[in-house]
C-alpha atoms as a PDB file:
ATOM      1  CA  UNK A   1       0.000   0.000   0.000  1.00  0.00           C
ATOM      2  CA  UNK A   2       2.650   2.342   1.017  1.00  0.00           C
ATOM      3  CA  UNK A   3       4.330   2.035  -1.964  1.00  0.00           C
ATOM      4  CA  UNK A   4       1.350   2.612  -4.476  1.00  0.00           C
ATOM      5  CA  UNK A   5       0.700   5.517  -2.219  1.00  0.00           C
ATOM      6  CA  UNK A   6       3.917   7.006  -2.894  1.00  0.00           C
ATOM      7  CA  UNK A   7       4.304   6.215  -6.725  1.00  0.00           C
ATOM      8  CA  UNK A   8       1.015   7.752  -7.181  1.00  0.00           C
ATOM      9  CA  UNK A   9       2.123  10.705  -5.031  1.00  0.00           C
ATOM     10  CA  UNK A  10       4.978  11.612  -7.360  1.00  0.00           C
ATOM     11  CA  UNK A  11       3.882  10.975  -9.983  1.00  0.00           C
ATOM     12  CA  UNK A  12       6.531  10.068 -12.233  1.00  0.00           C
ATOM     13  CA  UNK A  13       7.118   6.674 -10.556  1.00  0.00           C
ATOM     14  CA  UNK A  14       9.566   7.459  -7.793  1.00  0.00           C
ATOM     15  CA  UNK A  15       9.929   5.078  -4.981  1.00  0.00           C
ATOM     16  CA  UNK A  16      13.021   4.681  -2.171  1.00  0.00           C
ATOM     17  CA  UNK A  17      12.480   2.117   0.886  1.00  0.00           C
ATOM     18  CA  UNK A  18      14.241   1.827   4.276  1.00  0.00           C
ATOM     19  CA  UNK A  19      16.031  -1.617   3.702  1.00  0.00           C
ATOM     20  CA  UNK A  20      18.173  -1.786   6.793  1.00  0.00           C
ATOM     21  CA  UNK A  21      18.993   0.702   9.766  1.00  0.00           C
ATOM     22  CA  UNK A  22      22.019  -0.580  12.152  1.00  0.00           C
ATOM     23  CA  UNK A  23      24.543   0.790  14.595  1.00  0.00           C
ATOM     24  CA  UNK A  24      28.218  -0.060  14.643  1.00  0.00           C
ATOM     25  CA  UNK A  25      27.963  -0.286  18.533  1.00  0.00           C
ATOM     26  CA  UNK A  26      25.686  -0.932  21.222  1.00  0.00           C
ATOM     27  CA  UNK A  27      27.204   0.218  24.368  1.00  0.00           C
ATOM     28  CA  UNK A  28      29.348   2.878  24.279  1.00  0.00           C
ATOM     29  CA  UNK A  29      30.647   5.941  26.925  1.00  0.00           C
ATOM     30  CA  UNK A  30      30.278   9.700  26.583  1.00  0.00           C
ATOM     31  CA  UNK A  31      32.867  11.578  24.189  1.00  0.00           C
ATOM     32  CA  UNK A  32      32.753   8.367  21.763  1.00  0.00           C
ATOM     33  CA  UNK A  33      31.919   8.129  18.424  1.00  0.00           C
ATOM     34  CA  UNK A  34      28.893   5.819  17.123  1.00  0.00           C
ATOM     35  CA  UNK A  35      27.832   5.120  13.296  1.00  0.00           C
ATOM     36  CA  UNK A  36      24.755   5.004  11.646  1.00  0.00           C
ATOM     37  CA  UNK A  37      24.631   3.234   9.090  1.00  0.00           C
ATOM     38  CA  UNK A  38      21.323   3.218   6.658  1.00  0.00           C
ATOM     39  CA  UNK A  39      20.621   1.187   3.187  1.00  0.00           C
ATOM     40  CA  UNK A  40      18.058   2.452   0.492  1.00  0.00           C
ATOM     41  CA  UNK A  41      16.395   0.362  -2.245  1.00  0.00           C
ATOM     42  CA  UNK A  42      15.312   1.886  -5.081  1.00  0.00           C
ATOM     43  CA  UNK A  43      11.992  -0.118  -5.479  1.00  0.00           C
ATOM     44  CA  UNK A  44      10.287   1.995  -7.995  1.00  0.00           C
ATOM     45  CA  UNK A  45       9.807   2.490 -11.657  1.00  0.00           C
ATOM     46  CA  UNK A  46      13.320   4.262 -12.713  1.00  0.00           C
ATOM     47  CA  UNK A  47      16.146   5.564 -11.855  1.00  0.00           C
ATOM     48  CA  UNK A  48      16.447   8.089  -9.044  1.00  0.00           C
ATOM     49  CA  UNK A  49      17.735  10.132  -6.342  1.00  0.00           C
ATOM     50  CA  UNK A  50      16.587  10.142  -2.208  1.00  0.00           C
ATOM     51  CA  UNK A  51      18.588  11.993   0.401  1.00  0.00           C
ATOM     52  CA  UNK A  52      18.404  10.134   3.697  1.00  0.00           C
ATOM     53  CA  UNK A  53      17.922  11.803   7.446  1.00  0.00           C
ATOM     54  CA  UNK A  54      19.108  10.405  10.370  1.00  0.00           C
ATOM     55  CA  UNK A  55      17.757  11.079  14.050  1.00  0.00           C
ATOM     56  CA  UNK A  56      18.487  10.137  17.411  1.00  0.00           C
ATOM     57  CA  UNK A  57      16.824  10.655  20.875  1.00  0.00           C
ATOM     58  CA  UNK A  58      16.041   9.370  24.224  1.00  0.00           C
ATOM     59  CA  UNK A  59      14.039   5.731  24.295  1.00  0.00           C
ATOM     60  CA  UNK A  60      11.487   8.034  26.809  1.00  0.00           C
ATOM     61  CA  UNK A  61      11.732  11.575  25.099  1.00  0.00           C
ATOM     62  CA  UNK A  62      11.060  10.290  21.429  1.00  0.00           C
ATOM     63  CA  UNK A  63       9.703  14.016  20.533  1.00  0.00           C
ATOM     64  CA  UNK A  64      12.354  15.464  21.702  1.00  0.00           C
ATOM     65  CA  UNK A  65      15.616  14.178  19.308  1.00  0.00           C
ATOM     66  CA  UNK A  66      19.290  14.844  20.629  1.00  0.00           C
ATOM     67  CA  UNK A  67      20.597  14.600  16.775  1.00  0.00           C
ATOM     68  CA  UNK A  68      18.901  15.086  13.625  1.00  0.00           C
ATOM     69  CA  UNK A  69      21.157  14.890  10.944  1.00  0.00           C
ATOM     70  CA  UNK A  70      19.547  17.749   8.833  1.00  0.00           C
ATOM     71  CA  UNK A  71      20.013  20.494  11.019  1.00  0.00           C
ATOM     72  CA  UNK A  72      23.266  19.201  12.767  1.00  0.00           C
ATOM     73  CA  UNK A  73      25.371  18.437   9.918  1.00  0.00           C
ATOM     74  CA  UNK A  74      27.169  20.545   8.279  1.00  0.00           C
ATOM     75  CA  UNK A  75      26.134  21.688   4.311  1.00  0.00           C
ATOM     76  CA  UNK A  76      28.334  19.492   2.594  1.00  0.00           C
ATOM     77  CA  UNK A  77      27.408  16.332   5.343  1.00  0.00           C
ATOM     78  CA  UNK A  78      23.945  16.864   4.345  1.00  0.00           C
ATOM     79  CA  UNK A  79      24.711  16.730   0.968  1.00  0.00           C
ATOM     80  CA  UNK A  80      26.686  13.231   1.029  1.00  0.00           C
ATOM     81  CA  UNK A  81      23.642  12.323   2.584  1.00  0.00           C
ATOM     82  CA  UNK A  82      21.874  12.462  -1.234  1.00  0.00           C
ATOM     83  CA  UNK A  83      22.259   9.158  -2.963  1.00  0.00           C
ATOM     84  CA  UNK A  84      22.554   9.901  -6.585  1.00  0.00           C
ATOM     85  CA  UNK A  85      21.266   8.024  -9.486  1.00  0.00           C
ATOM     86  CA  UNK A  86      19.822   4.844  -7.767  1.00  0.00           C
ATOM     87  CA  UNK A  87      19.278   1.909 -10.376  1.00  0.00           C
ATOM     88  CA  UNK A  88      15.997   0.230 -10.133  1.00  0.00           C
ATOM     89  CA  UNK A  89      16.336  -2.193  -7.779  1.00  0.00           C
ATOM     90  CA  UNK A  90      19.830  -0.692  -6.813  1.00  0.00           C
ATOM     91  CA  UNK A  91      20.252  -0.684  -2.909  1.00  0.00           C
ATOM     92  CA  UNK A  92      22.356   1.894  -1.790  1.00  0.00           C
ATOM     93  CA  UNK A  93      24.387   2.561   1.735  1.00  0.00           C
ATOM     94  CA  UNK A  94      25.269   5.700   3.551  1.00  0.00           C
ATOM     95  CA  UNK A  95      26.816   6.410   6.669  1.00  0.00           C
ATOM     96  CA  UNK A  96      26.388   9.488   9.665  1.00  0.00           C
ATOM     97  CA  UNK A  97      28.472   9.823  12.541  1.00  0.00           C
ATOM     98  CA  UNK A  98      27.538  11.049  16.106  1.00  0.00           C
ATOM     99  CA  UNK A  99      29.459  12.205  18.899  1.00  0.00           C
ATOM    100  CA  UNK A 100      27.811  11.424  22.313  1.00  0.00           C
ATOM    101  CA  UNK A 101      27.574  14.147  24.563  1.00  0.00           C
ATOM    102  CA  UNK A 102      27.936  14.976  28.251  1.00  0.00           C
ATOM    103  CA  UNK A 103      24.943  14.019  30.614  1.00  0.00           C
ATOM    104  CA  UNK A 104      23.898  11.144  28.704  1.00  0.00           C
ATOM    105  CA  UNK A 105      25.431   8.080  30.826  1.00  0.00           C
ATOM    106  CA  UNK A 106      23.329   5.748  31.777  1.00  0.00           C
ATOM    107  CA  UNK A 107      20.387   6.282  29.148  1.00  0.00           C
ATOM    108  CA  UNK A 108      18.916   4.199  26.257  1.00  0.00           C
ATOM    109  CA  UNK A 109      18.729   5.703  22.770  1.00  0.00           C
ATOM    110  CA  UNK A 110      16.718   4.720  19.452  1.00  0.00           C
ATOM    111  CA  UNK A 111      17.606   5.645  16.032  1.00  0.00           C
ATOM    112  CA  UNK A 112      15.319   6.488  13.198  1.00  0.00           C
ATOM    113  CA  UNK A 113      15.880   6.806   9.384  1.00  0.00           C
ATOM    114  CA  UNK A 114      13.545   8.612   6.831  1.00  0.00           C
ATOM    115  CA  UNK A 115      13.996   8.906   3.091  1.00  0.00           C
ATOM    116  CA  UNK A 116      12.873  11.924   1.010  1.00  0.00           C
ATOM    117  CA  UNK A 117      13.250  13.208  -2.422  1.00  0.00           C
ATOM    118  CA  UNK A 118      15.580  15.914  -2.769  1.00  0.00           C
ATOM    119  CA  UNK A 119      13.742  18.457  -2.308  1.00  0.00           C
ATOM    120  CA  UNK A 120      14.032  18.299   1.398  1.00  0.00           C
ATOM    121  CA  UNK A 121      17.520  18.801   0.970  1.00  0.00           C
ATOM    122  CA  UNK A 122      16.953  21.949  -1.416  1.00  0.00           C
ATOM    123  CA  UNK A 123      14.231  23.108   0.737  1.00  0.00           C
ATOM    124  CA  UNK A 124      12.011  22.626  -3.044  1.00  0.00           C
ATOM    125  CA  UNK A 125       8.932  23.210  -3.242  1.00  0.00           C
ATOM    126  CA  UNK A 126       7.838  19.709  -3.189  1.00  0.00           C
ATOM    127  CA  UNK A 127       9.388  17.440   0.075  1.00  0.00           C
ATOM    128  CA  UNK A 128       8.488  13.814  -0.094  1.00  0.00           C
ATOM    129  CA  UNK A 129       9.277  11.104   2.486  1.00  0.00           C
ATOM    130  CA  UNK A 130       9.339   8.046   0.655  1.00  0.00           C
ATOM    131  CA  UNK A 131       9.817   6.155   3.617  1.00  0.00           C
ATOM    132  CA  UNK A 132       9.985   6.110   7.623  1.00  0.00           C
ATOM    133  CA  UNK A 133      11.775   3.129   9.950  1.00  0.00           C
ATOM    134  CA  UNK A 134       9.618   4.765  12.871  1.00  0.00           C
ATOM    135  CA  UNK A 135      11.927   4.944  15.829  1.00  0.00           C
ATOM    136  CA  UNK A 136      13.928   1.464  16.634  1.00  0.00           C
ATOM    137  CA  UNK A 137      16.575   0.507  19.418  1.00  0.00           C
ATOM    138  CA  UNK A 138      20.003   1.803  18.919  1.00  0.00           C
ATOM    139  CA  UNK A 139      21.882   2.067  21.812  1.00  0.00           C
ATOM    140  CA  UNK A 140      23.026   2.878  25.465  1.00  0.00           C
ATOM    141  CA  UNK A 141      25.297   4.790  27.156  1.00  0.00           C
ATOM    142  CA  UNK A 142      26.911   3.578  30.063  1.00  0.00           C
ATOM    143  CA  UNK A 143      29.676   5.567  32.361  1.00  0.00           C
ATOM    144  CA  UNK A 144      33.849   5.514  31.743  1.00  0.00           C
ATOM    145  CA  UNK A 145      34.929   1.939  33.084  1.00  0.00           C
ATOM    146  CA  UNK A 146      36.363   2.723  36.701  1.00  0.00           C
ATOM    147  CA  UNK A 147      39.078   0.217  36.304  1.00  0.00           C
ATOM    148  CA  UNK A 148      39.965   1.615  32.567  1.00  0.00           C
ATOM    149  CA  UNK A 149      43.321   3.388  34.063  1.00  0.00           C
ATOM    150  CA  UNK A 150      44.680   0.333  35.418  1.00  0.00           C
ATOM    151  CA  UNK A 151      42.741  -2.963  33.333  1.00  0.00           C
ATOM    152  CA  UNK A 152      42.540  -3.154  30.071  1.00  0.00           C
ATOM    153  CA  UNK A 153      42.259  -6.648  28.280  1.00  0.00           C
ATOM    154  CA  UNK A 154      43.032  -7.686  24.736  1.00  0.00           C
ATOM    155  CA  UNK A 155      40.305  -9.924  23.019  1.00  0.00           C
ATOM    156  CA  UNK A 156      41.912 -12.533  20.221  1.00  0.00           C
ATOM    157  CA  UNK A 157      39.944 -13.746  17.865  1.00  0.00           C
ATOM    158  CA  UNK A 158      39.129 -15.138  14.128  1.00  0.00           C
ATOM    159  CA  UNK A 159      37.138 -13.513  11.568  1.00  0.00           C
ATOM    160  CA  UNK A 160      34.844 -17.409  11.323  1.00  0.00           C
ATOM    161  CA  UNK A 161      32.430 -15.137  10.053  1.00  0.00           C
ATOM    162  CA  UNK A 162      30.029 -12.108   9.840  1.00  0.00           C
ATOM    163  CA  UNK A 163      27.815 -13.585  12.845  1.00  0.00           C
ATOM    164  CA  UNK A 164      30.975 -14.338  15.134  1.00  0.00           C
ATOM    165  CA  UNK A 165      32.496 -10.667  14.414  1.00  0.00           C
ATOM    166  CA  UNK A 166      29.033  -9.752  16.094  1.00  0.00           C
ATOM    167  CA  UNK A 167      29.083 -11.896  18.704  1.00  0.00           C
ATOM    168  CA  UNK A 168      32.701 -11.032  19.718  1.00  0.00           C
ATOM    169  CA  UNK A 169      31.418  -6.893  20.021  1.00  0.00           C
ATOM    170  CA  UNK A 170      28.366  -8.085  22.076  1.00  0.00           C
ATOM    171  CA  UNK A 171      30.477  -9.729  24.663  1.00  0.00           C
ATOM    172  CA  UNK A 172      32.915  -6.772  24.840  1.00  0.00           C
ATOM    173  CA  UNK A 173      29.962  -4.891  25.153  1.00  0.00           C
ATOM    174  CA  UNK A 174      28.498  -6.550  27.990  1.00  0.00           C
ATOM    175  CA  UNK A 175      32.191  -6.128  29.426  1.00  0.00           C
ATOM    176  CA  UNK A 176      31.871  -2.760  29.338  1.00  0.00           C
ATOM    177  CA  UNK A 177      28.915  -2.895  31.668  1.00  0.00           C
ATOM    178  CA  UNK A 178      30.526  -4.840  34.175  1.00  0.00           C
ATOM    179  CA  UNK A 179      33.301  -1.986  34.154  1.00  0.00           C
ATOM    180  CA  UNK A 180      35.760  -3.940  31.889  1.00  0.00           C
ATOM    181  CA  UNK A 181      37.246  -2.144  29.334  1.00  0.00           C
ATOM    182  CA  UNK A 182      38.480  -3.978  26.341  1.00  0.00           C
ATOM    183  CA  UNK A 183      40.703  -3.580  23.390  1.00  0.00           C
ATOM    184  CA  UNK A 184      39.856  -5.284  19.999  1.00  0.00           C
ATOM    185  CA  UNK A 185      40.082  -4.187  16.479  1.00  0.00           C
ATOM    186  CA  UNK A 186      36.841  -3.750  15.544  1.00  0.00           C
ATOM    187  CA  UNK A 187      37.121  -0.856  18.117  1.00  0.00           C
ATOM    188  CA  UNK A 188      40.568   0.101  18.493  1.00  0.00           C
ATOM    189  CA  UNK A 189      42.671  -0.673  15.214  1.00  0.00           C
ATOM    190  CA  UNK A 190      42.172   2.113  12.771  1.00  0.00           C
ATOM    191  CA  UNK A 191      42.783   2.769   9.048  1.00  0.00           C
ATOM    192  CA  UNK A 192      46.104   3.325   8.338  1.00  0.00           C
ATOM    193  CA  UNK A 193      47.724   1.697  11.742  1.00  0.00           C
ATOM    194  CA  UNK A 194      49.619  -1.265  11.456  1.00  0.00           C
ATOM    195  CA  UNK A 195      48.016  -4.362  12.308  1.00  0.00           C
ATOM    196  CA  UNK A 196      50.997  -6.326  13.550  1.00  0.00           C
ATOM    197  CA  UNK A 197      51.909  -3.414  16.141  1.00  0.00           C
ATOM    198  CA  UNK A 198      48.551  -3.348  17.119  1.00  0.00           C
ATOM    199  CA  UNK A 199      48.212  -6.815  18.024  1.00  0.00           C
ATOM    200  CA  UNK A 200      52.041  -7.332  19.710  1.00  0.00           C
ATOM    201  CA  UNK A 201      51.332  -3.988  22.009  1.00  0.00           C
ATOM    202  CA  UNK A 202      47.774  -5.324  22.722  1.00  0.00           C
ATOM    203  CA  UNK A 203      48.892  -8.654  24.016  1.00  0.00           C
ATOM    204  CA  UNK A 204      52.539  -7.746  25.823  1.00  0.00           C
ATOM    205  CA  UNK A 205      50.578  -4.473  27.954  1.00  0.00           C
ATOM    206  CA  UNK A 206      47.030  -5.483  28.337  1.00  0.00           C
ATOM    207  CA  UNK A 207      46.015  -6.595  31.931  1.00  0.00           C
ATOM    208  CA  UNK A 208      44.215  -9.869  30.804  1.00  0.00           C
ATOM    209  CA  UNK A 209      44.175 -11.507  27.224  1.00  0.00           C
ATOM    210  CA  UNK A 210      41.306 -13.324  26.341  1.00  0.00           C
ATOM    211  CA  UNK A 211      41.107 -16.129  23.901  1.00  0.00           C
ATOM    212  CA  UNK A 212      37.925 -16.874  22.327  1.00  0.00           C
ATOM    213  CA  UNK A 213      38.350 -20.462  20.799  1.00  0.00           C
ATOM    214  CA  UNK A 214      36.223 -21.535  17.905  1.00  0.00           C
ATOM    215  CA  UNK A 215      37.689 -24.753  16.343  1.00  0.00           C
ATOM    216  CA  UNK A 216      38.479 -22.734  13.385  1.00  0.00           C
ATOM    217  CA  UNK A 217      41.030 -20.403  16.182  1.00  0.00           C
ATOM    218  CA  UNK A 218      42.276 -23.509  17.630  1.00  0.00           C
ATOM    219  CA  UNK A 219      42.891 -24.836  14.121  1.00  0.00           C
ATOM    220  CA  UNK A 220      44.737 -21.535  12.981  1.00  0.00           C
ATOM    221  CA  UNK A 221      46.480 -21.380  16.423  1.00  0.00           C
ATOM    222  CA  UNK A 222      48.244 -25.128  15.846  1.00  0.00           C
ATOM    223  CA  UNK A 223      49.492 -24.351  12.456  1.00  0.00           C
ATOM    224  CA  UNK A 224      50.678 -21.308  12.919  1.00  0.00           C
ATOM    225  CA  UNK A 225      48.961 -19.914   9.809  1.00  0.00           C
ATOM    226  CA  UNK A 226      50.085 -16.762   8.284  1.00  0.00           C
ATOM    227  CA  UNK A 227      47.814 -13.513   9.391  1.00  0.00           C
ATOM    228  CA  UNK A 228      46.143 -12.829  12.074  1.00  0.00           C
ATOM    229  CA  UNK A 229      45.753 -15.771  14.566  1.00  0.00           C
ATOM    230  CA  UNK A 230      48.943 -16.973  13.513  1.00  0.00           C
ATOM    231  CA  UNK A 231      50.304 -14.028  14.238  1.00  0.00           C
ATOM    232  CA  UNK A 232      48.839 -13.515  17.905  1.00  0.00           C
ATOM    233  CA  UNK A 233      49.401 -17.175  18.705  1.00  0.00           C
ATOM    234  CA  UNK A 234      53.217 -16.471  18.379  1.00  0.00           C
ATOM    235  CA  UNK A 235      53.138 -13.565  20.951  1.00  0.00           C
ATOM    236  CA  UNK A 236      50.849 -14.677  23.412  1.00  0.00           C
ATOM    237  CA  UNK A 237      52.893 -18.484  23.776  1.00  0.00           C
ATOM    238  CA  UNK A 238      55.778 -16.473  23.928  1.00  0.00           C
ATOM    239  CA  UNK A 239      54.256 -14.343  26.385  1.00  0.00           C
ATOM    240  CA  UNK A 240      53.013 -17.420  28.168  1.00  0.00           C
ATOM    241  CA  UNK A 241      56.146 -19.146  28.146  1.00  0.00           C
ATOM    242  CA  UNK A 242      58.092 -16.430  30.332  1.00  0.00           C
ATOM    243  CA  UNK A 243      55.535 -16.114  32.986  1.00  0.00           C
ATOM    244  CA  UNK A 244      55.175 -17.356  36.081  1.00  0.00           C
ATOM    245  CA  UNK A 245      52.178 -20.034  36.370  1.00  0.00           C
ATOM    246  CA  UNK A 246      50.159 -17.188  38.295  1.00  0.00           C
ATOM    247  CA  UNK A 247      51.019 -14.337  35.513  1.00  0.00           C
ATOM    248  CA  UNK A 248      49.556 -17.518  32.523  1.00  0.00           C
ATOM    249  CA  UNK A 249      46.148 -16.962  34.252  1.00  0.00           C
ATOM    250  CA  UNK A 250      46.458 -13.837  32.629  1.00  0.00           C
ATOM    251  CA  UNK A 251      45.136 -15.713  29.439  1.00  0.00           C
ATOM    252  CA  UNK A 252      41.443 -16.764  30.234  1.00  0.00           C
ATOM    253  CA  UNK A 253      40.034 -18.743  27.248  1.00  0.00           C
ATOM    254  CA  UNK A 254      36.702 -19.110  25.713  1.00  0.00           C
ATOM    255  CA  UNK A 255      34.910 -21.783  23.667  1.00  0.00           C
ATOM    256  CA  UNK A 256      32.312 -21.750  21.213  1.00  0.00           C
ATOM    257  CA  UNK A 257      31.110 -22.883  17.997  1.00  0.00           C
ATOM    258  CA  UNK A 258      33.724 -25.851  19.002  1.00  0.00           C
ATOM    259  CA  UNK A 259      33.492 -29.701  18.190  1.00  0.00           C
ATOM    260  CA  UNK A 260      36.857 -30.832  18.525  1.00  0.00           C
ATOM    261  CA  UNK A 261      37.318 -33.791  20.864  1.00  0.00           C
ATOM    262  CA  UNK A 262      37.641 -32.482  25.002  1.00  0.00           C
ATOM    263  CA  UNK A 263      41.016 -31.845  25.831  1.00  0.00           C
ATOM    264  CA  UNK A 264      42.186 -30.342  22.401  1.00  0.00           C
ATOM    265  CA  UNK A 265      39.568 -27.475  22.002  1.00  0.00           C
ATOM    266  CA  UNK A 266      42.356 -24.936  23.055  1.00  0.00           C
ATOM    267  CA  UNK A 267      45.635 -23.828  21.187  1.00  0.00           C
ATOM    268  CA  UNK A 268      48.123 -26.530  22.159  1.00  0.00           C
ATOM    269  CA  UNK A 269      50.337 -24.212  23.926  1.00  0.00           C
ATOM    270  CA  UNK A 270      47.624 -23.539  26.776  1.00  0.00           C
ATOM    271  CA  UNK A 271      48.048 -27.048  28.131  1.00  0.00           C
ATOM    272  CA  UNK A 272      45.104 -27.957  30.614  1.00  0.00           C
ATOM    273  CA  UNK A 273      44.185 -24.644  30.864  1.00  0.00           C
ATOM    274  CA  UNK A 274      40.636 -24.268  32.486  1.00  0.00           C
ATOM    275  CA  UNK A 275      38.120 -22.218  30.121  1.00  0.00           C
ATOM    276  CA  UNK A 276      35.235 -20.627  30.092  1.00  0.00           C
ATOM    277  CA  UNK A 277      32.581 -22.195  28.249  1.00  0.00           C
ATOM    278  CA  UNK A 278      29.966 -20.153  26.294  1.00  0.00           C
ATOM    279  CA  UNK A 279      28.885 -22.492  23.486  1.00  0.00           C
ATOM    280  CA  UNK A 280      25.657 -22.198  24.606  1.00  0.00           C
ATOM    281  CA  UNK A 281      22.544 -19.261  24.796  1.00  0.00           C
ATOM    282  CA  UNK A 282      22.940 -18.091  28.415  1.00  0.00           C
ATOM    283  CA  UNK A 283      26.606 -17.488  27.550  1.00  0.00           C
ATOM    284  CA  UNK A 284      26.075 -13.685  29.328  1.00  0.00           C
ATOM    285  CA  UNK A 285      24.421 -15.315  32.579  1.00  0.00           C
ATOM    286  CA  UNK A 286      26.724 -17.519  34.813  1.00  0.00           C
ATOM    287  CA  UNK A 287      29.576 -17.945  32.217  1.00  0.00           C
ATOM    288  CA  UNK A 288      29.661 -14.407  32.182  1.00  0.00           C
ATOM    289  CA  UNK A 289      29.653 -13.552  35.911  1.00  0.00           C
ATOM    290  CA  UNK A 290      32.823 -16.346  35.741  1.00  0.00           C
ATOM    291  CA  UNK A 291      34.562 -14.420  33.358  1.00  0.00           C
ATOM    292  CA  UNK A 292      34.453 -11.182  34.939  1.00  0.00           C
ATOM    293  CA  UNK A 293      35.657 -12.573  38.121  1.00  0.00           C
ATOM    294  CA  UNK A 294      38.084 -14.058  36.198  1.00  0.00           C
ATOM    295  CA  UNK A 295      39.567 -10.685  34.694  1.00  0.00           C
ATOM    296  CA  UNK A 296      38.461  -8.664  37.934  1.00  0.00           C
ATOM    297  CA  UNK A 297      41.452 -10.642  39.864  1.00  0.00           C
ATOM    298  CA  UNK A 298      43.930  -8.564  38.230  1.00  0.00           C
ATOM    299  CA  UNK A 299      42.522  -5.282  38.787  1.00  0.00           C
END
């Protein structure tokens, strides 16, 4: 419906929809940095052009928004906000950045996304909102770890896959509430740093290292394969190698989405080390609580 509504609106068979509205990260502090991201399908009758608006406000204030991306953004912001020449059928992304603000620890925030034509960007004579996400959940904003002077620890992982790149940011998220600052890439390693540096300084002066051992990590960790893993697996059994048996309890693994046979589910250089289990769906209950205490011993 909404879409015959809107071609017969314009008239000259002009239709954008919403496809997808995310957030790079769920939990984050004041003074950080969180992306919108927003992709438009062109799902009418030719080629055409939308400009997108982004807004954000409190999960209990919805009239009132903190951000709205045409009257915060600069001129030529709002103007990379206009996709261009969308193909029928075409989906295109686009991206806004926002800055969170003092006073805003320990409150929820949902996002919204409309399209228009580009006359709302032009202030035309003729503004049309193709389409409207209606406000969804976005984030929250918790306070500045206490500990985040003196504890930092350094997840390791493998890129298995789109779903366990998510997974590992949810559980450093849920560190974060529990006052547990962490340092991975997806947060910390930015374009144009080297990778290698990244990963040897992360290891050799983070607090804690954690391990988080899919079969496909272990695998990579045994054979010493070239990249990333590989790479890490090098320093940290170094590492592990020099310390005393109280410093190794530094490096707390975790399991999941791993079948190999008990007893060889960790690198080999970890020994009998005693993990912590999260295979299954209450992973951020009990499991959770024993990770934290866990890390919180070296505080």
């Amino acid at each position: 419906m909404r879409r015959a509504v809107n071609l017969l609106g314009c008239r000259w068979g002009w239709r954008f929809s919403a496809a997808s509205l995310v957030v790079d990260r769920r939990v984050l502090c004041e003074g950080e940095t969180i992306v919108l991201m927003g992709r438009v399908l062109n799902d009418g009758l030719r080629l055409g052009t939308a400009y997108v608006q982004f807004l954000i406000a409190n999960s209990y204030q919805l009239n009132q928004p903190i951000f709205d991306s045409h009257r915060a953004l600069s001129r030529n912001e709002r103007h990379a906000m206009r996709l261009v020449d969308i193909k029928r059928r075409e989906i295109r992304e686009t991206a806004c950045a926002f800055r969170v603000p003092a006073g805003c620890s320990f409150q929820h925030f949902d996002i919204r996304m409309q399209v228009w034509n580009p006359h709302r960007l032009f202030d035309g004579a003729h503004p049309w909102k193709f389409d409207d996400t209606d406000w969804v959940g976005g984030f929250e904003v918790v306070s500045v770890p206490s500990t985040a002077g003196s504890l930092k620890v350094f997840v390791s992982y493998s890129w298995d896959s789109e779903a366990h790149k998510d997974w590992v940011r949810l559980l450093v998220e849920q560190l974060r509430k529990h006052d547990i600052d962490a340092i991975f890439d997806q947060k910390d390693l930015r374009p144009g740093e080297e990778a290698t540096l990244f990963m040897e300084r992360g290891i050799s002066e983070s607090s804690v290292t954690i391990l988080i051992c899919t079969e496909n990590y272990t695998r990579k960790a045994n054979s010493r394969e070239p990249g990333g893993v590989g790479f890490e697996t090098i320093i940290s059994s170094h590492e592990y190698s020099v310390r005393t048996p109280d410093q190794r309890a530094r490096f707390i693994p975790i399991i999941r989405d791993n079948n190999l046979p008990k007893g060889r589910k960790l690198p080999k250089y970890l020994g009998s080390t005693i993990y912590v289990d999260m295979s299954g769906l209450n992973w951020h209950a009990k499991p959770m609580l024993d990770l934290v205490n866990a890390i919180r011993r070296y505080a």
